[in-house]
PDB file of N, CA and C in Angstrom:
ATOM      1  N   UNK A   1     166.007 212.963 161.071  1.00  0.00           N
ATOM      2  CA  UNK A   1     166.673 211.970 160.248  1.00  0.00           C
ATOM      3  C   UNK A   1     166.325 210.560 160.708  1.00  0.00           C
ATOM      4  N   UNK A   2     166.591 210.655 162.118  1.00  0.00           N
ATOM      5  CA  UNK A   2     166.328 209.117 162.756  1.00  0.00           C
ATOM      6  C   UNK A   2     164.744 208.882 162.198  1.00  0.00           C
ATOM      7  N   UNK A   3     163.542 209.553 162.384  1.00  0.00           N
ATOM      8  CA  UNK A   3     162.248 209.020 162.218  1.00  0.00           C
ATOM      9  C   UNK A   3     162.248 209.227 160.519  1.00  0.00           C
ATOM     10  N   UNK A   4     162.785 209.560 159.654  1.00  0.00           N
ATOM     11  CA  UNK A   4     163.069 209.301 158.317  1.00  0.00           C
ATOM     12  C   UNK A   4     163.459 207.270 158.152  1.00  0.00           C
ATOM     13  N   UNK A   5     164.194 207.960 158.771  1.00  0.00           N
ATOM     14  CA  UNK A   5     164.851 206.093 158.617  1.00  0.00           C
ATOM     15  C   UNK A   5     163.982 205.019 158.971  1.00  0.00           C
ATOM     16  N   UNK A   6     163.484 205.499 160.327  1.00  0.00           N
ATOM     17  CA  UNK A   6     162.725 204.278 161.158  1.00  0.00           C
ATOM     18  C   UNK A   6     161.220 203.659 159.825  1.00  0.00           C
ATOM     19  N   UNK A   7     160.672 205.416 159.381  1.00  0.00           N
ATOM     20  CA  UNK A   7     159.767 205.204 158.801  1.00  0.00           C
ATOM     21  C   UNK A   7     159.886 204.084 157.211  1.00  0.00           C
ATOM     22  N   UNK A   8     161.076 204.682 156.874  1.00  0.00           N
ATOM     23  CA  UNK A   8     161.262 203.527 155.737  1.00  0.00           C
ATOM     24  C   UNK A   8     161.459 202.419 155.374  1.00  0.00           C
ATOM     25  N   UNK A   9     161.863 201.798 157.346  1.00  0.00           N
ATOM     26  CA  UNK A   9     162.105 200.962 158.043  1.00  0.00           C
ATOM     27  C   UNK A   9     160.689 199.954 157.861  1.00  0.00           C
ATOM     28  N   UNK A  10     160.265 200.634 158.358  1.00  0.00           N
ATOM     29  CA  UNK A  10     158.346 200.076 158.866  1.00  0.00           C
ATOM     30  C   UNK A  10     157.640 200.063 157.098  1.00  0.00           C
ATOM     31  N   UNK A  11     157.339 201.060 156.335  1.00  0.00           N
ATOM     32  CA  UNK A  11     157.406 200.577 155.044  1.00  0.00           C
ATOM     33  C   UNK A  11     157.614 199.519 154.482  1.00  0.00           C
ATOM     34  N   UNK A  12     158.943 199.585 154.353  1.00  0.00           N
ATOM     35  CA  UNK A  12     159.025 197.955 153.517  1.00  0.00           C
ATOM     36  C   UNK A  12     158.953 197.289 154.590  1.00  0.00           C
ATOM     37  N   UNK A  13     158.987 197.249 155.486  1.00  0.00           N
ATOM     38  CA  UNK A  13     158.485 195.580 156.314  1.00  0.00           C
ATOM     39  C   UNK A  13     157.086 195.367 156.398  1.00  0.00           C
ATOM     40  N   UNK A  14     156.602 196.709 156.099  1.00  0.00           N
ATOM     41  CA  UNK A  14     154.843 196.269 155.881  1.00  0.00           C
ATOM     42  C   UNK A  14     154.807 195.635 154.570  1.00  0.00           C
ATOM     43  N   UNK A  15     155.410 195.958 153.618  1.00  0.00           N
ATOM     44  CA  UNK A  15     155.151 196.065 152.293  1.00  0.00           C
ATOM     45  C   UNK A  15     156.203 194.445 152.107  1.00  0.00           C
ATOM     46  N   UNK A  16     156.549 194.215 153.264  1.00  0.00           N
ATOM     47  CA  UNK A  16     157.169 192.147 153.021  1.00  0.00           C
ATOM     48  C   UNK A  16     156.314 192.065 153.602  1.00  0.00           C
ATOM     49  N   UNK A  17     155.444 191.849 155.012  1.00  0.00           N
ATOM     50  CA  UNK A  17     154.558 191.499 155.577  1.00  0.00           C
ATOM     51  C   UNK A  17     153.433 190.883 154.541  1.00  0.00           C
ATOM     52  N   UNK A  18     152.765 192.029 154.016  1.00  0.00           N
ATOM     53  CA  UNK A  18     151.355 192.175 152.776  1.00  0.00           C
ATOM     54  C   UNK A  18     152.114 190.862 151.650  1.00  0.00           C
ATOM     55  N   UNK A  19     153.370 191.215 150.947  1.00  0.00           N
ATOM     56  CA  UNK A  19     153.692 190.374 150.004  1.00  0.00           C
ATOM     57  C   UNK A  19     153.863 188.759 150.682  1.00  0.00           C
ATOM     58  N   UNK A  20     154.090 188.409 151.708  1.00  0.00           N
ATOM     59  CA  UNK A  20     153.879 186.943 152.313  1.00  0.00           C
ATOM     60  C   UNK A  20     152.737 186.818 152.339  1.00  0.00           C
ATOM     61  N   UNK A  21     151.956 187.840 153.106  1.00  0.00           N
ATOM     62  CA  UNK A  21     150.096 187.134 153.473  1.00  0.00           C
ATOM     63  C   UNK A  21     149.571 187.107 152.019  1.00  0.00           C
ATOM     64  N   UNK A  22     149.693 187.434 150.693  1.00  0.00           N
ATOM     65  CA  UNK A  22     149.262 187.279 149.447  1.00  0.00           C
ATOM     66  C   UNK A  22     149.423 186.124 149.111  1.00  0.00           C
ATOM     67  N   UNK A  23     150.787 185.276 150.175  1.00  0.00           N
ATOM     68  CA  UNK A  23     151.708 184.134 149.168  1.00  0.00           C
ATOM     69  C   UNK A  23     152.785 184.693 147.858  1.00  0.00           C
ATOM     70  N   UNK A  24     152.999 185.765 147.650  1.00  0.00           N
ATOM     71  CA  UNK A  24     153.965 185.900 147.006  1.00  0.00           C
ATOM     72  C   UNK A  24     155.044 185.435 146.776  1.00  0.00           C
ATOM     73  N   UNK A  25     155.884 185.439 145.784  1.00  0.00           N
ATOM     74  CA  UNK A  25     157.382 184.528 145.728  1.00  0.00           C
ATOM     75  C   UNK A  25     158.185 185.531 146.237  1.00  0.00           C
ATOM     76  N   UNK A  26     158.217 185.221 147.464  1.00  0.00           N
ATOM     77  CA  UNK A  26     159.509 186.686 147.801  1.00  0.00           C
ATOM     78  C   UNK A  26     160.591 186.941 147.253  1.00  0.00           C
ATOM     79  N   UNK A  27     161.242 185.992 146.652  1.00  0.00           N
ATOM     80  CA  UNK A  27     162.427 185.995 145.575  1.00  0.00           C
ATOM     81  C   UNK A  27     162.174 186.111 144.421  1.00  0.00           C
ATOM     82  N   UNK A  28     161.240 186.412 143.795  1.00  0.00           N
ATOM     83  CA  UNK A  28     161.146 187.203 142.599  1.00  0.00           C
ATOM     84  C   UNK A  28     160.354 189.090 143.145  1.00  0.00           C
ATOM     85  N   UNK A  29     159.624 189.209 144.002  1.00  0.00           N
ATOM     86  CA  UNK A  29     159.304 190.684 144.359  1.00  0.00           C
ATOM     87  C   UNK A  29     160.942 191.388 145.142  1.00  0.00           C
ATOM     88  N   UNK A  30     161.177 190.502 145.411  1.00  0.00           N
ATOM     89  CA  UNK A  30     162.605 191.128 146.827  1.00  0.00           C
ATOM     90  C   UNK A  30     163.920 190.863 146.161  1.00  0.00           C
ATOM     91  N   UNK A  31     164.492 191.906 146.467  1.00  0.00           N
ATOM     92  CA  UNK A  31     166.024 191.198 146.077  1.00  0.00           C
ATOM     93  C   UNK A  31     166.623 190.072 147.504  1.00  0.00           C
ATOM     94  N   UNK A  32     167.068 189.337 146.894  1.00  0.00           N
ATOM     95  CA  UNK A  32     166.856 188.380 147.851  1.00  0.00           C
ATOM     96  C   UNK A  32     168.921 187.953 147.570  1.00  0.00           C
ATOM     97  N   UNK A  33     169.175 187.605 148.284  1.00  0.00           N
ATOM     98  CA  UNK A  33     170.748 187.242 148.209  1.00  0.00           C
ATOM     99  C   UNK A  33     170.976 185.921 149.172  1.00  0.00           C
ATOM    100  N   UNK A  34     171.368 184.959 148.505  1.00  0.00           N
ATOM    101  CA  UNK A  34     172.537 183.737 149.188  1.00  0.00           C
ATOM    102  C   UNK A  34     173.500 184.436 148.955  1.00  0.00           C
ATOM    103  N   UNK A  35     174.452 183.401 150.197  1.00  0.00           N
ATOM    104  CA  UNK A  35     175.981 184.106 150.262  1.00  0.00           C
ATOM    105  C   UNK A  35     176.312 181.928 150.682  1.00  0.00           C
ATOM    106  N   UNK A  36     177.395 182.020 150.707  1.00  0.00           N
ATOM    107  CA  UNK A  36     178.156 180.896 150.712  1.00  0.00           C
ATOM    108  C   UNK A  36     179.757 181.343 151.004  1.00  0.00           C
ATOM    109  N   UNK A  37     180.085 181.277 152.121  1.00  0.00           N
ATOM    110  CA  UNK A  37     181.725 181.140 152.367  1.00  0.00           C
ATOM    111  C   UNK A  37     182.470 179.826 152.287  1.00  0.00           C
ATOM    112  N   UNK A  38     183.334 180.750 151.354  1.00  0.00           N
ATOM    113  CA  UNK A  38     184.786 179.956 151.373  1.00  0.00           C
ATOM    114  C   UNK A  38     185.619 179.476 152.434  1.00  0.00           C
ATOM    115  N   UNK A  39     185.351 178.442 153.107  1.00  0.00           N
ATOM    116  CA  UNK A  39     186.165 178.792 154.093  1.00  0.00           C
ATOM    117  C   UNK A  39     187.125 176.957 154.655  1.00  0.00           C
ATOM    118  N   UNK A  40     187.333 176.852 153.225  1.00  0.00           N
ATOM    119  CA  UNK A  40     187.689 175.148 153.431  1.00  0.00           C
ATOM    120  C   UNK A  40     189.030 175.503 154.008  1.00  0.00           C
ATOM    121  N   UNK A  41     189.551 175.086 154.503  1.00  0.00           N
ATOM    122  CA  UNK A  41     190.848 175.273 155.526  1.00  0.00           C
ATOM    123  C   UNK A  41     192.027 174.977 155.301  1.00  0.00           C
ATOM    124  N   UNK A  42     192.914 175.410 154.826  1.00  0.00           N
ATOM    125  CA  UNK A  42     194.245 175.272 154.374  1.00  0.00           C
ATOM    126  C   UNK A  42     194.921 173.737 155.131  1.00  0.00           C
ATOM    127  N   UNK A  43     195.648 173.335 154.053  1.00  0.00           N
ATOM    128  CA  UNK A  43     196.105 171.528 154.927  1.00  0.00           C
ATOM    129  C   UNK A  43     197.474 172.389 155.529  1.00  0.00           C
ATOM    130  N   UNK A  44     198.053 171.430 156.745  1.00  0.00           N
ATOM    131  CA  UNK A  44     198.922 172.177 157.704  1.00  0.00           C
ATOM    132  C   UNK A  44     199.731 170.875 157.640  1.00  0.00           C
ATOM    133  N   UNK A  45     201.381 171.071 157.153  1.00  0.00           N
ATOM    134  CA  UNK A  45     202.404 170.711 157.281  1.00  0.00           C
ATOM    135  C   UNK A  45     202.801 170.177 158.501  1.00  0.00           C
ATOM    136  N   UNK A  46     203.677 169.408 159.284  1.00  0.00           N
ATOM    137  CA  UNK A  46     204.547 169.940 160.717  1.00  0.00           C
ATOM    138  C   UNK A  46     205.214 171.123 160.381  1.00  0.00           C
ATOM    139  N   UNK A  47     205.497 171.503 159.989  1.00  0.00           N
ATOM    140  CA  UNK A  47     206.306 172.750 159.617  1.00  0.00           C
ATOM    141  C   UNK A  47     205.224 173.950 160.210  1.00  0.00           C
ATOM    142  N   UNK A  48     204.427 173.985 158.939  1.00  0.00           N
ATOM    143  CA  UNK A  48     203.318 175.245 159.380  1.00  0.00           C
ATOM    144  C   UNK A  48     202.318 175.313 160.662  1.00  0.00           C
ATOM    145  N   UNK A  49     202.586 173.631 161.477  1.00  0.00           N
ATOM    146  CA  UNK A  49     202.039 173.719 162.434  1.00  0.00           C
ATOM    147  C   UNK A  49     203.241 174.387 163.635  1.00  0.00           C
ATOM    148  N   UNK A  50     203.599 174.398 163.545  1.00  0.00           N
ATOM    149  CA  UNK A  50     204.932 174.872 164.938  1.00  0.00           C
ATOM    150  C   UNK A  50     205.305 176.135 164.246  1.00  0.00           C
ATOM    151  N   UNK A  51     205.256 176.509 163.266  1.00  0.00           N
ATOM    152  CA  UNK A  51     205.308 178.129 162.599  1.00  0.00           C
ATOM    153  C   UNK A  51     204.232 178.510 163.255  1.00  0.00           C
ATOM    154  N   UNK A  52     203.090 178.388 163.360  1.00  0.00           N
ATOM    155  CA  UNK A  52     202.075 179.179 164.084  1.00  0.00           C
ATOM    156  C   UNK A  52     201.438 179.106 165.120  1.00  0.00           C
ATOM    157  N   UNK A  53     202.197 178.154 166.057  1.00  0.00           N
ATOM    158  CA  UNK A  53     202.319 177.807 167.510  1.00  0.00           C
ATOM    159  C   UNK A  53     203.570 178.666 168.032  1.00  0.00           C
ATOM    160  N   UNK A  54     204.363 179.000 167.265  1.00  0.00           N
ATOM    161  CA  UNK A  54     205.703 179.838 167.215  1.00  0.00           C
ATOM    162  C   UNK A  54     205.186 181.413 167.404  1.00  0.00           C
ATOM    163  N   UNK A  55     204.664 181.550 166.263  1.00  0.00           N
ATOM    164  CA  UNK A  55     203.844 182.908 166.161  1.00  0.00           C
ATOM    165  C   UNK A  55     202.833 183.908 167.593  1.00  0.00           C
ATOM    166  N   UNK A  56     202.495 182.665 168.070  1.00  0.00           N
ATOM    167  CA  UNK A  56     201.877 183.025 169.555  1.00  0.00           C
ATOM    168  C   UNK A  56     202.640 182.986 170.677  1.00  0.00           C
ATOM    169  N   UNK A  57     204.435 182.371 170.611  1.00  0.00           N
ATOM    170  CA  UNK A  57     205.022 182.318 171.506  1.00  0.00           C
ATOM    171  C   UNK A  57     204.558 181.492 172.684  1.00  0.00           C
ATOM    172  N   UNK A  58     203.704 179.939 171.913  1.00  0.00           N
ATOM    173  CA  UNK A  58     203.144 179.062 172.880  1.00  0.00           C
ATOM    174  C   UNK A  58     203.886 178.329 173.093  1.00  0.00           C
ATOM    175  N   UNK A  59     203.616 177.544 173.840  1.00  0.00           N
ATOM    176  CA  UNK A  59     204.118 175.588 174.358  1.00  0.00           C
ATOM    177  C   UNK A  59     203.259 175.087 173.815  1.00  0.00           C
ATOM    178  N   UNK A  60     203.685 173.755 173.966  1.00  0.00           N
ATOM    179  CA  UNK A  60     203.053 172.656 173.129  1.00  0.00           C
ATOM    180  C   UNK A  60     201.863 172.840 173.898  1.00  0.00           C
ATOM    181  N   UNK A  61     201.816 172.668 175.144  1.00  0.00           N
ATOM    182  CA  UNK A  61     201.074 172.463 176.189  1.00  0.00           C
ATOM    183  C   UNK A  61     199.932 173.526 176.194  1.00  0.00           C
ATOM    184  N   UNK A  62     200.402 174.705 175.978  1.00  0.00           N
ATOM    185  CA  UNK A  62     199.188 175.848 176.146  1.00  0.00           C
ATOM    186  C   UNK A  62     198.405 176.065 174.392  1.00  0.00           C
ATOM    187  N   UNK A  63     199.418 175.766 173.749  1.00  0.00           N
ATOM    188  CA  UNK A  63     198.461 175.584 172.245  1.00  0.00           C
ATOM    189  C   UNK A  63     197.514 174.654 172.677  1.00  0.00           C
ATOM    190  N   UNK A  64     197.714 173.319 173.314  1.00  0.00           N
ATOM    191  CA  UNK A  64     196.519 172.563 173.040  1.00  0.00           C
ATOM    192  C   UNK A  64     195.596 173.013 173.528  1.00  0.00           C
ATOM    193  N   UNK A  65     196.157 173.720 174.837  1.00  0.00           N
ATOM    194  CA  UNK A  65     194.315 173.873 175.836  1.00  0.00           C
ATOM    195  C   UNK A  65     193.736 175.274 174.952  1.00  0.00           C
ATOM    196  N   UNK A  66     194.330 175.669 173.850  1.00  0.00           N
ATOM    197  CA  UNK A  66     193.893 176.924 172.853  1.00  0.00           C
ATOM    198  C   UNK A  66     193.206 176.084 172.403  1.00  0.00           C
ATOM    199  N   UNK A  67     193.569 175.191 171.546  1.00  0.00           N
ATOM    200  CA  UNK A  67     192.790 174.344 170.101  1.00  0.00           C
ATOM    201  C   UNK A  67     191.916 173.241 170.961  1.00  0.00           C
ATOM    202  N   UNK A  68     192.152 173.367 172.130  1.00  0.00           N
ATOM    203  CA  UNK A  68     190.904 171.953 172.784  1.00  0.00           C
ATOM    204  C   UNK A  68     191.499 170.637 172.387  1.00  0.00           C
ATOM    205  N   UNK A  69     192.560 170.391 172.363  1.00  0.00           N
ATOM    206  CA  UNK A  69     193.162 169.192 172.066  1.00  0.00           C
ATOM    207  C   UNK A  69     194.265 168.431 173.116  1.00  0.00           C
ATOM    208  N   UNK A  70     194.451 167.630 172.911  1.00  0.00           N
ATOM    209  CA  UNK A  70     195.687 167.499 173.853  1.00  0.00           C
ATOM    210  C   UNK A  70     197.358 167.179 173.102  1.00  0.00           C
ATOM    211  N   UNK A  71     197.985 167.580 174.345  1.00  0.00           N
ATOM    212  CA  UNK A  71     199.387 168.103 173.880  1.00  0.00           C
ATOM    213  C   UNK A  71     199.864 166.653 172.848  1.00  0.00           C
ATOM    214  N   UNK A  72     199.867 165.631 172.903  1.00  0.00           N
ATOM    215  CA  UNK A  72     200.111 164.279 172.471  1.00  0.00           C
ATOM    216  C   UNK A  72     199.532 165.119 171.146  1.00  0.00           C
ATOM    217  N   UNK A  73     198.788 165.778 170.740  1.00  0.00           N
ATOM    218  CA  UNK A  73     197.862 165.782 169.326  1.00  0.00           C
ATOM    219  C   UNK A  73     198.778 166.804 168.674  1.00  0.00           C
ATOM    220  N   UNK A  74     199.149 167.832 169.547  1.00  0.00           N
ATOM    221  CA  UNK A  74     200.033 168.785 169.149  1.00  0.00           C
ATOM    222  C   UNK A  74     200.980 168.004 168.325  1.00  0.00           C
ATOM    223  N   UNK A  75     201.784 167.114 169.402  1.00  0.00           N
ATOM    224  CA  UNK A  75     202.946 166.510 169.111  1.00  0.00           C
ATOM    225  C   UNK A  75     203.310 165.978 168.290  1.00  0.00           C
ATOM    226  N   UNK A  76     202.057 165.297 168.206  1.00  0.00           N
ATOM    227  CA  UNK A  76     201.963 164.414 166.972  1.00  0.00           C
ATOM    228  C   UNK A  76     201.610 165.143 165.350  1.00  0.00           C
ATOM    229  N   UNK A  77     201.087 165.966 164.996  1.00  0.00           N
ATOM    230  CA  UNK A  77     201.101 167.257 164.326  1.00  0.00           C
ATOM    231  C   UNK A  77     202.019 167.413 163.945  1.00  0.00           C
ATOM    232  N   UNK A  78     203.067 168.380 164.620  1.00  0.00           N
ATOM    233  CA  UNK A  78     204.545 168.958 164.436  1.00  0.00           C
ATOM    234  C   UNK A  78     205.481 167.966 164.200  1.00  0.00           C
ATOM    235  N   UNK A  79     205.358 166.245 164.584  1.00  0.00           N
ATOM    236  CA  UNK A  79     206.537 165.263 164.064  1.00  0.00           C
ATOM    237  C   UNK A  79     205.992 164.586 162.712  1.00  0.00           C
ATOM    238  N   UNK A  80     204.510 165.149 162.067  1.00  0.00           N
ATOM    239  CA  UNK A  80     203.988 164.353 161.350  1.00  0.00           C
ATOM    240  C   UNK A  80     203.561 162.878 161.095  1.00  0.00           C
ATOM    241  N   UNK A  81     203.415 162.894 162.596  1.00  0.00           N
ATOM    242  CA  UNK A  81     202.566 161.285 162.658  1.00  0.00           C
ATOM    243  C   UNK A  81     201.182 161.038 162.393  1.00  0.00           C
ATOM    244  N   UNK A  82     200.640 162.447 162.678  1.00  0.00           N
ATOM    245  CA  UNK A  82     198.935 162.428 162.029  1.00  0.00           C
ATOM    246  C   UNK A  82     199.176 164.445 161.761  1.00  0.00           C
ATOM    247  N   UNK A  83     198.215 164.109 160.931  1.00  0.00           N
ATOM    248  CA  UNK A  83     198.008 165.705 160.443  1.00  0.00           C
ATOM    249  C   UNK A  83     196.563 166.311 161.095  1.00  0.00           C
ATOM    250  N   UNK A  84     196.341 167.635 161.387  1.00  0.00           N
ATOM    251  CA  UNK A  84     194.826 168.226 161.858  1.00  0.00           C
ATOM    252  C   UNK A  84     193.803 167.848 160.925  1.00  0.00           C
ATOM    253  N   UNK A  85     193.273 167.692 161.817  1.00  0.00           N
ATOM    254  CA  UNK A  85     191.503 167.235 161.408  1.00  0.00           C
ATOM    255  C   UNK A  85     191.117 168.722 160.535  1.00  0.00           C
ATOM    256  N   UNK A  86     190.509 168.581 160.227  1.00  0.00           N
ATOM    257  CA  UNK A  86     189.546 170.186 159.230  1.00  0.00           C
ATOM    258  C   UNK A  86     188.932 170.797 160.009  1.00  0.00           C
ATOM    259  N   UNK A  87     188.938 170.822 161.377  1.00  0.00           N
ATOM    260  CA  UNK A  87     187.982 171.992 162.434  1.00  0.00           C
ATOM    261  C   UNK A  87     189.415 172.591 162.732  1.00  0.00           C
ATOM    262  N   UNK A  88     190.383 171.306 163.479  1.00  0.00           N
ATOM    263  CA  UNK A  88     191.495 172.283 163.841  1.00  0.00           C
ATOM    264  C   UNK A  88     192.401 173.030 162.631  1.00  0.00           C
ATOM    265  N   UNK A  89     192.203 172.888 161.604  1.00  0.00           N
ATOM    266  CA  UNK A  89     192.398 173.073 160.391  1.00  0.00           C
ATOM    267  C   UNK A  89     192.239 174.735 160.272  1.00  0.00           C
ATOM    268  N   UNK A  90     190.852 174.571 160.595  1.00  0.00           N
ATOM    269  CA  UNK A  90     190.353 176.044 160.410  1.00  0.00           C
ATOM    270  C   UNK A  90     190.366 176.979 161.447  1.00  0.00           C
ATOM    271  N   UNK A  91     190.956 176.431 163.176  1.00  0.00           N
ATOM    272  CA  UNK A  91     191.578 176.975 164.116  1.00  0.00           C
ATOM    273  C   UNK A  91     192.821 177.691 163.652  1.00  0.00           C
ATOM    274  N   UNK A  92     193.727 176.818 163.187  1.00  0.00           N
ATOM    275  CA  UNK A  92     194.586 177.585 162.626  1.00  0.00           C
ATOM    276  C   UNK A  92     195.001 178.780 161.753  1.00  0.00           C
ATOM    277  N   UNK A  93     193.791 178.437 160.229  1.00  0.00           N
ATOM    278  CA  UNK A  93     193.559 179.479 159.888  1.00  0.00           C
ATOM    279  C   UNK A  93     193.793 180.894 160.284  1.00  0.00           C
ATOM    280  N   UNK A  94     192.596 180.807 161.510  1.00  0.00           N
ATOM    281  CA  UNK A  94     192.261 181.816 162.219  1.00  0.00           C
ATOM    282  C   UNK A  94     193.008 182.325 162.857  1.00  0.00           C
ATOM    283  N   UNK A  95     194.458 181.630 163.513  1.00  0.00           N
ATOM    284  CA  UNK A  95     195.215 181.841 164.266  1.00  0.00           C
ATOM    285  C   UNK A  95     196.153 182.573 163.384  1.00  0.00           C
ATOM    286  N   UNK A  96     196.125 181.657 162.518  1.00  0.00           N
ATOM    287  CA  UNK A  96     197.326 182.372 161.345  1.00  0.00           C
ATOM    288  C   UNK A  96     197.047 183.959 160.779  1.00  0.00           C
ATOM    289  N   UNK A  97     195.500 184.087 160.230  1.00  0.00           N
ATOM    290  CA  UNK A  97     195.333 185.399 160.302  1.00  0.00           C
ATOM    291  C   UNK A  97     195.471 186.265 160.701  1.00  0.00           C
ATOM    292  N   UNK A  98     195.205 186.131 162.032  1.00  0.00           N
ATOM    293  CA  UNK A  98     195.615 186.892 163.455  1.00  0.00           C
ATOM    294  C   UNK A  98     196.048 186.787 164.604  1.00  0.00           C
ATOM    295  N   UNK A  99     197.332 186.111 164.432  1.00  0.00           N
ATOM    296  CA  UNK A  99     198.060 185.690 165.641  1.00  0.00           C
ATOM    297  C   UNK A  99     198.158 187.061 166.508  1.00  0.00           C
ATOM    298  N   UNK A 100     198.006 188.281 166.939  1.00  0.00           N
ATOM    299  CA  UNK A 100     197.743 189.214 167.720  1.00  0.00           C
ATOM    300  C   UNK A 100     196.599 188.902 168.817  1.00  0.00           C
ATOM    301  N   UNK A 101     195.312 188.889 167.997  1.00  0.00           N
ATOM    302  CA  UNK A 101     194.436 188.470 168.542  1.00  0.00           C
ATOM    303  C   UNK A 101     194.431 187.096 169.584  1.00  0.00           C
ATOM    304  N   UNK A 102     195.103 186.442 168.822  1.00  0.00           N
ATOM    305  CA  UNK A 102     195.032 185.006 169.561  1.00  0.00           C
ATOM    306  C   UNK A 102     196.193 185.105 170.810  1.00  0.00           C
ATOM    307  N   UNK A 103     196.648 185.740 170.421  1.00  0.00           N
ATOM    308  CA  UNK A 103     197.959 185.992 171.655  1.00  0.00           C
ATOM    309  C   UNK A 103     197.762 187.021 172.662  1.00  0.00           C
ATOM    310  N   UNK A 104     196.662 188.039 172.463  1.00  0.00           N
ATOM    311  CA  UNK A 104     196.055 188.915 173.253  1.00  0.00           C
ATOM    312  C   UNK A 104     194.857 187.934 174.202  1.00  0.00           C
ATOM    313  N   UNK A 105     194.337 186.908 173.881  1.00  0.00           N
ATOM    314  CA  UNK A 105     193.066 186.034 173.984  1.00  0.00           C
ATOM    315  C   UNK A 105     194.041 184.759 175.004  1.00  0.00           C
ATOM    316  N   UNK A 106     195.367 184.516 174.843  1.00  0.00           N
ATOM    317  CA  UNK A 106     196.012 184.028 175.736  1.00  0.00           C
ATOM    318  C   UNK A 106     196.390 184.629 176.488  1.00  0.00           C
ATOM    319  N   UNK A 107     196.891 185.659 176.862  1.00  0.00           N
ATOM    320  CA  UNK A 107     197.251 186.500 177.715  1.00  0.00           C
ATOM    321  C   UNK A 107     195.896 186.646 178.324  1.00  0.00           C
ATOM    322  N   UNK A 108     194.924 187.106 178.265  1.00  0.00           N
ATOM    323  CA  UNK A 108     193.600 187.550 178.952  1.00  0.00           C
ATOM    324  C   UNK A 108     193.557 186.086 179.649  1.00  0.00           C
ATOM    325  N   UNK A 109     193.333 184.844 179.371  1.00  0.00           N
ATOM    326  CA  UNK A 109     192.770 183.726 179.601  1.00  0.00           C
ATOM    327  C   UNK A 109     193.714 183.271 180.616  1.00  0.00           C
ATOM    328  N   UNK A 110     194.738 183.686 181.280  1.00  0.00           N
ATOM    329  CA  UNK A 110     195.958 183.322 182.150  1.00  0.00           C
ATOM    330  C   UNK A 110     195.302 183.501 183.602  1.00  0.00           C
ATOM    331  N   UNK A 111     195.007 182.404 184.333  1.00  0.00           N
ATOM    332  CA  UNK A 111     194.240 182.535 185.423  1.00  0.00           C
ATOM    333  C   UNK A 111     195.674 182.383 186.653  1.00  0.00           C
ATOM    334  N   UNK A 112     196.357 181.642 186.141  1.00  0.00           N
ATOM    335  CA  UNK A 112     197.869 181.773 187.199  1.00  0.00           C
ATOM    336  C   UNK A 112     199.165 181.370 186.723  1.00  0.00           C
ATOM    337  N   UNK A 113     200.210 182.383 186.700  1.00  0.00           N
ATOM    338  CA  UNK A 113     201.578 181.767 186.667  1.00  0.00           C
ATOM    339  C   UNK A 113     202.132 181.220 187.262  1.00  0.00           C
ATOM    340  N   UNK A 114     202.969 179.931 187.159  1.00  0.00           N
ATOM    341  CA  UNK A 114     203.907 179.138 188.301  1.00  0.00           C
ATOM    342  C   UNK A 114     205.289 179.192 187.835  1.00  0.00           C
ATOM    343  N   UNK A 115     205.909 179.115 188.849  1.00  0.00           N
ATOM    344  CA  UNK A 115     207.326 179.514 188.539  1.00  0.00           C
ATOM    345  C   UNK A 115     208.367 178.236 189.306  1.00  0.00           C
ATOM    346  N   UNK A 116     209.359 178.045 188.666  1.00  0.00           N
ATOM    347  CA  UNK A 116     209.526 176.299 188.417  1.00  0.00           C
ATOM    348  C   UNK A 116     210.908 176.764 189.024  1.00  0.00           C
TER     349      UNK A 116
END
């Protein structure tokens, strides 16, 4: 089965190989596909920002060193004095999707606890 595959493998890559060295339009011989993601980033409230700083069971303090920001940026976020930029925008997203993940990814990343 495997040398079935490999062979059909090597086939058409000979058979793109030959169609480039001709100059061929590879997009009319090949099926050829663009893709384009959606991925403009939801605008974030103070509200929905501390809903999903909530969600991870963070501090202000350990969200930022998540999002690469500093806590002042957090802060300022959640009282609505400035809103996220469109990268941290799409941090969130991500966070929001899968706050498991991101809360498993804090837990791993915990190099020491201090106790106050």
């Amino acid at each position: 089965m495997k040398t079935l595959v490999a062979a059909r493998i090597q086939e058409r890559l000979q058979g793109f190989a030959d169609a480039l060295e001709r100059g061929e339009k590879i997009a009319e011989t090949f099926t050829c596909r663009k893709m384009r993601l959606d991925l403009k980033p939801l605008p974030y409230t103070p509200a929905i920002v501390k809903q999903v700083r909530g969600s991870l069971h963070a501090s202000q303090a350990v969200f930022a060193q998540l999002l690469g920001v500093s806590v002042r940026t957090v802060q300022a976020w959640e009282c609505g004095k400035t809103t996220p930029s469109e990268m941290a925008c799409r941090w969130l997203d991500e966070i929001k999707r899968d706050p498991d993940y991101w809360l498993q990814r804090i837990r791993q990343a915990i190099v020491a606890k201090t106790t106050a």
